[in-house]
N, C-alpha and C. Protein backbone atom coordinates (compact mmCIF):
# COMPACT_ATOMS: atom_id res chain seq x y z
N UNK A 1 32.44 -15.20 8.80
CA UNK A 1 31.83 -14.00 8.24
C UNK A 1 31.03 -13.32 9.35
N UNK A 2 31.22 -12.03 9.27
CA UNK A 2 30.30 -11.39 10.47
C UNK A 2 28.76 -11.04 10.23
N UNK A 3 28.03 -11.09 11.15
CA UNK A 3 27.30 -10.51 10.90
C UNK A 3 27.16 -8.87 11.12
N UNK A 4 26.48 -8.25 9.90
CA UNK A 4 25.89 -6.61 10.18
C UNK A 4 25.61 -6.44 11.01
N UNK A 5 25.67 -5.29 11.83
CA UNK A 5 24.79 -4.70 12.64
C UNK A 5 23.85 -4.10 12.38
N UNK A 6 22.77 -4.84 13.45
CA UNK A 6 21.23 -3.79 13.44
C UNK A 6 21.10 -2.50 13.30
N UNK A 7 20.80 -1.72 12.63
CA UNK A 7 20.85 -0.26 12.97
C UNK A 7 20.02 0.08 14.11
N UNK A 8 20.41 1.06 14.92
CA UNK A 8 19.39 1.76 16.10
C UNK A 8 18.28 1.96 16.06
N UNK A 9 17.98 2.96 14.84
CA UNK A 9 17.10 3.49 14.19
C UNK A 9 16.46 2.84 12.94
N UNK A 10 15.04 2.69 12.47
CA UNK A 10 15.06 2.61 11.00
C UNK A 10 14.07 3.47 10.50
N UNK A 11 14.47 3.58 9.13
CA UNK A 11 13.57 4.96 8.69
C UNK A 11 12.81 4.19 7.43
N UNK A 12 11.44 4.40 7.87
CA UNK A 12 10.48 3.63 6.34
C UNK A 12 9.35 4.71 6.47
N UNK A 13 8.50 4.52 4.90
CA UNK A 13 8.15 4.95 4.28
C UNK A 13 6.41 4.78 4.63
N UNK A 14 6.06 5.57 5.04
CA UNK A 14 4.42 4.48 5.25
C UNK A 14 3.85 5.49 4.18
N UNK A 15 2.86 4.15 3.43
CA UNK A 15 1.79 4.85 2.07
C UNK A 15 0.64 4.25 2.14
N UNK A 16 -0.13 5.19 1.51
CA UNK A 16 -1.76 4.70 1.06
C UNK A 16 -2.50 5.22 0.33
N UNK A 17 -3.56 5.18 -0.16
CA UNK A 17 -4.39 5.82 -1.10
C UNK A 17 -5.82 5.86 -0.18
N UNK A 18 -5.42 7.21 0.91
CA UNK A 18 -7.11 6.92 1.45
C UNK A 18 -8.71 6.80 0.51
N UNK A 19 -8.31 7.63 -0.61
CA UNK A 19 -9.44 7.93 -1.94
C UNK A 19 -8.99 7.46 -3.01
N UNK A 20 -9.76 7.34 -3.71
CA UNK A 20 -9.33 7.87 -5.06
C UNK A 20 -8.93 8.57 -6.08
N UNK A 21 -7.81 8.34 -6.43
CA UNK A 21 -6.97 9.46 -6.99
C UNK A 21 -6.16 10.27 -6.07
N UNK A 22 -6.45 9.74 -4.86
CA UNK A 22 -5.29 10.88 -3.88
C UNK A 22 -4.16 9.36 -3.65
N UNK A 23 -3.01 10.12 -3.12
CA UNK A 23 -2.01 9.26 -2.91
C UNK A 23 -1.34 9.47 -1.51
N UNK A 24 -0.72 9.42 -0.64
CA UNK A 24 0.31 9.89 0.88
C UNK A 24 0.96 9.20 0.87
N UNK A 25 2.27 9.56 1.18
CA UNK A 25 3.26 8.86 1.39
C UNK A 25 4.09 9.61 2.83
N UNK A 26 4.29 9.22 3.77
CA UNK A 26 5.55 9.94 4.91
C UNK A 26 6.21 9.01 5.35
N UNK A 27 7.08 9.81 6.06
CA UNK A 27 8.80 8.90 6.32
C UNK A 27 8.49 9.00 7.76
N UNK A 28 8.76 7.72 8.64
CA UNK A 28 9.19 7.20 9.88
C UNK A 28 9.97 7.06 10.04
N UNK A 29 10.62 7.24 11.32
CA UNK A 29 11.80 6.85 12.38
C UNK A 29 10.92 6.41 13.60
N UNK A 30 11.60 5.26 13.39
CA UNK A 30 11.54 4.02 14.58
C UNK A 30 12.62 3.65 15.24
N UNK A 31 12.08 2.75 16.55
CA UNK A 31 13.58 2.17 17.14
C UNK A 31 13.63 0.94 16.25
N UNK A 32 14.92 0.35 16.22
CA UNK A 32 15.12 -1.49 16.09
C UNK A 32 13.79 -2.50 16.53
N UNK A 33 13.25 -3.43 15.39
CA UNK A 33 12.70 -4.00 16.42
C UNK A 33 11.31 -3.70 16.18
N UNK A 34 10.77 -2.55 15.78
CA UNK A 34 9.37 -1.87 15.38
C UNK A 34 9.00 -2.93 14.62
N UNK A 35 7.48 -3.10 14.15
CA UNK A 35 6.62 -3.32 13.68
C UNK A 35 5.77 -2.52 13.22
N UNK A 36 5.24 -3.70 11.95
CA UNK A 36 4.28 -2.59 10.83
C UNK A 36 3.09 -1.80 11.53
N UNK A 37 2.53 -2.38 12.93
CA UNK A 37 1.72 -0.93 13.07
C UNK A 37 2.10 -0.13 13.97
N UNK A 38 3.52 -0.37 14.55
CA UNK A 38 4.53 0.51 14.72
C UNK A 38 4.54 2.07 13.79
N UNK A 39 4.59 1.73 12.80
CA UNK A 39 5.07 2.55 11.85
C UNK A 39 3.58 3.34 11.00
N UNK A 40 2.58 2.54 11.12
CA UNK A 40 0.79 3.51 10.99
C UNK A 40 1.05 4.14 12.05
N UNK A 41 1.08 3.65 13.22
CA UNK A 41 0.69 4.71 14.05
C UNK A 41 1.72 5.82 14.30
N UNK A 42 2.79 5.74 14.19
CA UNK A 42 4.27 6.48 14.42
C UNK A 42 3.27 7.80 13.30
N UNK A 43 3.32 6.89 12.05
CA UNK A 43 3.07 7.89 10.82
C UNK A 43 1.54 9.11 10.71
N UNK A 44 0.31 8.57 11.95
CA UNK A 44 -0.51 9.52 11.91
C UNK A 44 -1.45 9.19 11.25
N UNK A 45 -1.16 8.14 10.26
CA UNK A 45 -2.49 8.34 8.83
C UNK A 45 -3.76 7.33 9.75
N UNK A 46 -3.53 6.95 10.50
CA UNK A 46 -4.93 6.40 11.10
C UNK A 46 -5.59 7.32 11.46
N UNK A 47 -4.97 8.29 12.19
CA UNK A 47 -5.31 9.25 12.73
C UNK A 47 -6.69 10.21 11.65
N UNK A 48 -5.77 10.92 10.70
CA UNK A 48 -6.05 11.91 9.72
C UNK A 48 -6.95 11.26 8.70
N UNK A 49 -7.27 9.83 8.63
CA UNK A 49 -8.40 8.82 7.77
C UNK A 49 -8.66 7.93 8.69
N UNK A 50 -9.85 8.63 9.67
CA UNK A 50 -10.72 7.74 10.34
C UNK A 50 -11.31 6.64 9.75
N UNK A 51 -11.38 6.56 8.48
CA UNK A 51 -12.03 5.83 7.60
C UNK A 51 -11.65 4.60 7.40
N UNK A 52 -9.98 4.55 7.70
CA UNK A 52 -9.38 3.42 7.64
C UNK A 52 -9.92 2.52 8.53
N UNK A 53 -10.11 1.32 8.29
CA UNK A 53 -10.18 -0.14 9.28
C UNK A 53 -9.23 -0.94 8.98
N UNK A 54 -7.96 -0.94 9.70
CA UNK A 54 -7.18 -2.52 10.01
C UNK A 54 -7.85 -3.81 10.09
N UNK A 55 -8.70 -3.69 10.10
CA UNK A 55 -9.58 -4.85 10.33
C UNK A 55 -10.11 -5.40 9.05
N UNK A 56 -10.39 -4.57 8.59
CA UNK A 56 -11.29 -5.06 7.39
C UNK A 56 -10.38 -4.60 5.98
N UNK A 57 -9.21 -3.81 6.05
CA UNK A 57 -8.10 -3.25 4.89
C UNK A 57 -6.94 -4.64 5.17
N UNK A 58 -6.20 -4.39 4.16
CA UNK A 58 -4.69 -5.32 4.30
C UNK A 58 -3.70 -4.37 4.14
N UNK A 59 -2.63 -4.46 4.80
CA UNK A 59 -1.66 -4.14 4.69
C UNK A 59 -0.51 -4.79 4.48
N UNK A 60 0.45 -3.95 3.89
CA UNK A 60 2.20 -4.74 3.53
C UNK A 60 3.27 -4.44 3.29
N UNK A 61 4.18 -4.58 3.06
CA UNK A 61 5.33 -3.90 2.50
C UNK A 61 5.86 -4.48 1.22
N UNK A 62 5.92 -3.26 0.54
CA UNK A 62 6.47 -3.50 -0.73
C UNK A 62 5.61 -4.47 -1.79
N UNK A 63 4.36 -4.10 -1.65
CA UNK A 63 3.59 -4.85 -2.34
C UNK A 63 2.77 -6.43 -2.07
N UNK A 64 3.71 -6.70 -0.57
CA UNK A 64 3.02 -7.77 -0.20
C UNK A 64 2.45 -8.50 1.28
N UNK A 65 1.12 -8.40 0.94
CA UNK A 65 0.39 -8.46 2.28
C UNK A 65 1.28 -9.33 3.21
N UNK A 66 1.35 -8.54 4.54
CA UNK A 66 1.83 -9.21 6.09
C UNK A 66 0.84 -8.50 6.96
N UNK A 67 1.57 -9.21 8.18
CA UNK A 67 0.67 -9.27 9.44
C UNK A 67 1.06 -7.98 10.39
N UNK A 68 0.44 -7.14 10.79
CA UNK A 68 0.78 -6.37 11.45
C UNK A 68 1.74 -6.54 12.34
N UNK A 69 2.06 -6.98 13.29
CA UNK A 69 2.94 -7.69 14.10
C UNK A 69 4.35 -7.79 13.25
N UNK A 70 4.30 -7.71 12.12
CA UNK A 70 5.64 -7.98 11.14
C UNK A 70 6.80 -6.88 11.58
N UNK A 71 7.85 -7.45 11.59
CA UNK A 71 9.02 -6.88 11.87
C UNK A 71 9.80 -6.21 10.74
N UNK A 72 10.22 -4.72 11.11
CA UNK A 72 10.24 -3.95 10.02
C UNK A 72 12.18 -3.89 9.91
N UNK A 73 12.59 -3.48 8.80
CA UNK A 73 13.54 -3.13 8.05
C UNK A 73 13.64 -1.77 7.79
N UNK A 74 15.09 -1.79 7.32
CA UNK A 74 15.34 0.03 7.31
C UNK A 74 15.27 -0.11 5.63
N UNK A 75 14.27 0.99 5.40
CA UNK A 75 14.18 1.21 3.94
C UNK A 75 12.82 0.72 3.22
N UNK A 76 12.16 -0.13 4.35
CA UNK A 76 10.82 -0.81 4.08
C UNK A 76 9.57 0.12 3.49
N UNK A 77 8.87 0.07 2.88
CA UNK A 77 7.64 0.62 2.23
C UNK A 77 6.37 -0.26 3.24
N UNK A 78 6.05 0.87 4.02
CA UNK A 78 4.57 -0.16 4.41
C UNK A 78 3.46 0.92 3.58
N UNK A 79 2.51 -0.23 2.99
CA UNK A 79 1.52 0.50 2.46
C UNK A 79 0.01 -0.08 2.63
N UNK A 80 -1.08 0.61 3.00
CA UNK A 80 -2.54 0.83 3.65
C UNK A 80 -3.28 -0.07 1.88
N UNK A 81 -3.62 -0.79 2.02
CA UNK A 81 -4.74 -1.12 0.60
C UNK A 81 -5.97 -1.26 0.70
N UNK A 82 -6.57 -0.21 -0.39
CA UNK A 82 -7.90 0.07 -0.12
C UNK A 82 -8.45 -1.12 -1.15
N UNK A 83 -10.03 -1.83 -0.68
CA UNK A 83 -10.73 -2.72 -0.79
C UNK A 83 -11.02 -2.72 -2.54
N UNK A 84 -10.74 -3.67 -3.66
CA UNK A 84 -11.16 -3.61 -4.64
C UNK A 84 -12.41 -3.03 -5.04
N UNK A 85 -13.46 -2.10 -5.55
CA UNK A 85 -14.48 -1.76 -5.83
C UNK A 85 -14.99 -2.45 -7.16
N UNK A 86 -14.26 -3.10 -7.69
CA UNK A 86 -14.44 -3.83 -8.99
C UNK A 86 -13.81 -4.99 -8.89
N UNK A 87 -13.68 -6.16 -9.47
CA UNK A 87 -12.95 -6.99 -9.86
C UNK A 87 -12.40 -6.79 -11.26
N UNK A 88 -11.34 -6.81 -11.10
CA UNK A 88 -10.07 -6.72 -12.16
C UNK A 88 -10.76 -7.30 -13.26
N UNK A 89 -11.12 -8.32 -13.35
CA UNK A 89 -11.21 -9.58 -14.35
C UNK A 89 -12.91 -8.64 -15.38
N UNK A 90 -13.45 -8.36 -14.39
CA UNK A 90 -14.66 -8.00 -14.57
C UNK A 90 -14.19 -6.16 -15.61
N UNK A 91 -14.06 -6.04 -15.09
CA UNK A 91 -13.47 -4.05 -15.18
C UNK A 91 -12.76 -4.32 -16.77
N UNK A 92 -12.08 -5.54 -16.74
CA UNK A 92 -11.41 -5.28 -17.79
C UNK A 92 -12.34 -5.73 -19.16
N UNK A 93 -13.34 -6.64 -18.79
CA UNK A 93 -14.36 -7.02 -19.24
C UNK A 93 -15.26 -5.95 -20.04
N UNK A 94 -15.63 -4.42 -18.68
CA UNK A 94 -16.95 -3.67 -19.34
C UNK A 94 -15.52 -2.89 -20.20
N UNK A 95 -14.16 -2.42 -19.81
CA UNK A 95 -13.25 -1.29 -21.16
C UNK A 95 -13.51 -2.43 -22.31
N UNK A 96 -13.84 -3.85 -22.16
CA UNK A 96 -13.41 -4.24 -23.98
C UNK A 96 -14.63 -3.84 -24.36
N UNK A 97 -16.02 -3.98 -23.78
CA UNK A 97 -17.45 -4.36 -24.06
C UNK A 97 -17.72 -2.60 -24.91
N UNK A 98 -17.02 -1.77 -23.93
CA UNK A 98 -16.83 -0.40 -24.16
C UNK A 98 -16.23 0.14 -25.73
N UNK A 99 -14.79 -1.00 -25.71
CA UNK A 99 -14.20 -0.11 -27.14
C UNK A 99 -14.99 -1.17 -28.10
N UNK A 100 -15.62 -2.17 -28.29
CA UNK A 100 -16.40 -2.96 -28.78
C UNK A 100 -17.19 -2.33 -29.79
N UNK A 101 -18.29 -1.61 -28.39
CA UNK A 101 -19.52 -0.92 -29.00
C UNK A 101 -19.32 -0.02 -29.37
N UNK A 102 -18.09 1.41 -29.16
CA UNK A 102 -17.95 2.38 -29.99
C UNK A 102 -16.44 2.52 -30.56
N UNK A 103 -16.28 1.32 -30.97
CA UNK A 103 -14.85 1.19 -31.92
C UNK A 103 -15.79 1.24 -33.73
N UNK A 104 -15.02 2.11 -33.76
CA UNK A 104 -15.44 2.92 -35.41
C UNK A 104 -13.71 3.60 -35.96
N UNK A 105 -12.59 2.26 -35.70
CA UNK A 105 -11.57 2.72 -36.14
C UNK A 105 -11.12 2.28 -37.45
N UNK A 106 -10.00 2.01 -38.22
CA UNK A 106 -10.00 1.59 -39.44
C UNK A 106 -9.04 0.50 -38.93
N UNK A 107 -8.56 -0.79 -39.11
CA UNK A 107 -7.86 -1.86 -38.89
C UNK A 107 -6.05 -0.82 -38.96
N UNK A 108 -5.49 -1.69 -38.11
CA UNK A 108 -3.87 -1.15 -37.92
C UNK A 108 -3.32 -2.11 -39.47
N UNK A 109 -2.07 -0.99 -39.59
CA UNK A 109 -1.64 -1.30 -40.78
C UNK A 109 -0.22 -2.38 -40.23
C-alpha cells in the first residue's frame, strides 16, 4: 500500500476569542512541516491582541490542547483559549441559585 503524499502547502484555520463575545477566525498557508506557532504568527493575531500571552494561554487544535512546537496538518483548526473567569462547576451553581430564588413558575405538565 502506498503511502500519500505530503502536500507542499497546508492551509489551516487559526481562531480565538480575544474578548468576550467577539470571535476571529483566518485561513493560513504554510509550507509542509509548519508548526502551531507557525501558523499564530503566519496568521497576525499576536500581533493585532497584544494581550495575548503564549505563556500563560493554551493553545490547540480542534479542541485539544498541544504544544506549540506541534506539527500541523492540512485542514487543522488551531485555536488561542482564553483563561476561565469562572469555574464551570461554580457558574453553573450561581444560574441554579438564580432560577431558585426567582422561579415563580407553575410545575411542567
Amino acid at each position: 500500500m502506498a503511502h500519500a503524499e505530503m502536500p507542499a502547502m497546508l492551509t489551516v484555520a487559526v481562531a480565538c476569542s480575544p474578548a468576550r463575545g467577539a470571535a476571529e477566525e483566518c485561513g493560513v498557508v504554510l509550507p509542509a512541516g509548519a508548526t502551531l506557532i507557525d501558523a499564530l504568527r503566519a496568521s497576525g493575531v499576536l500581533e493585532r491582541h497584544p494581550h495575548i500571552d503564549l505563556s500563560r494561554q493554551a493553545v490547540g487544535i480542534w479542541g485539544r490542547i498541544r504544544a506549540l512546537d506541534t506539527p500541523l496538518k492540512d485542514g487543522d483548526r488551531v485555536e488561542i483559549y482564553r483563561p476561565l473567569q469562572v469555574d464551570p462547576k461554580e457558574a453553573r451553581r450561581r444560574r441554579q441559585r438564580l432560577q431558585q430564588d426567582g422561579a415563580t413558575c407553575s410545575p411542567r405538565r
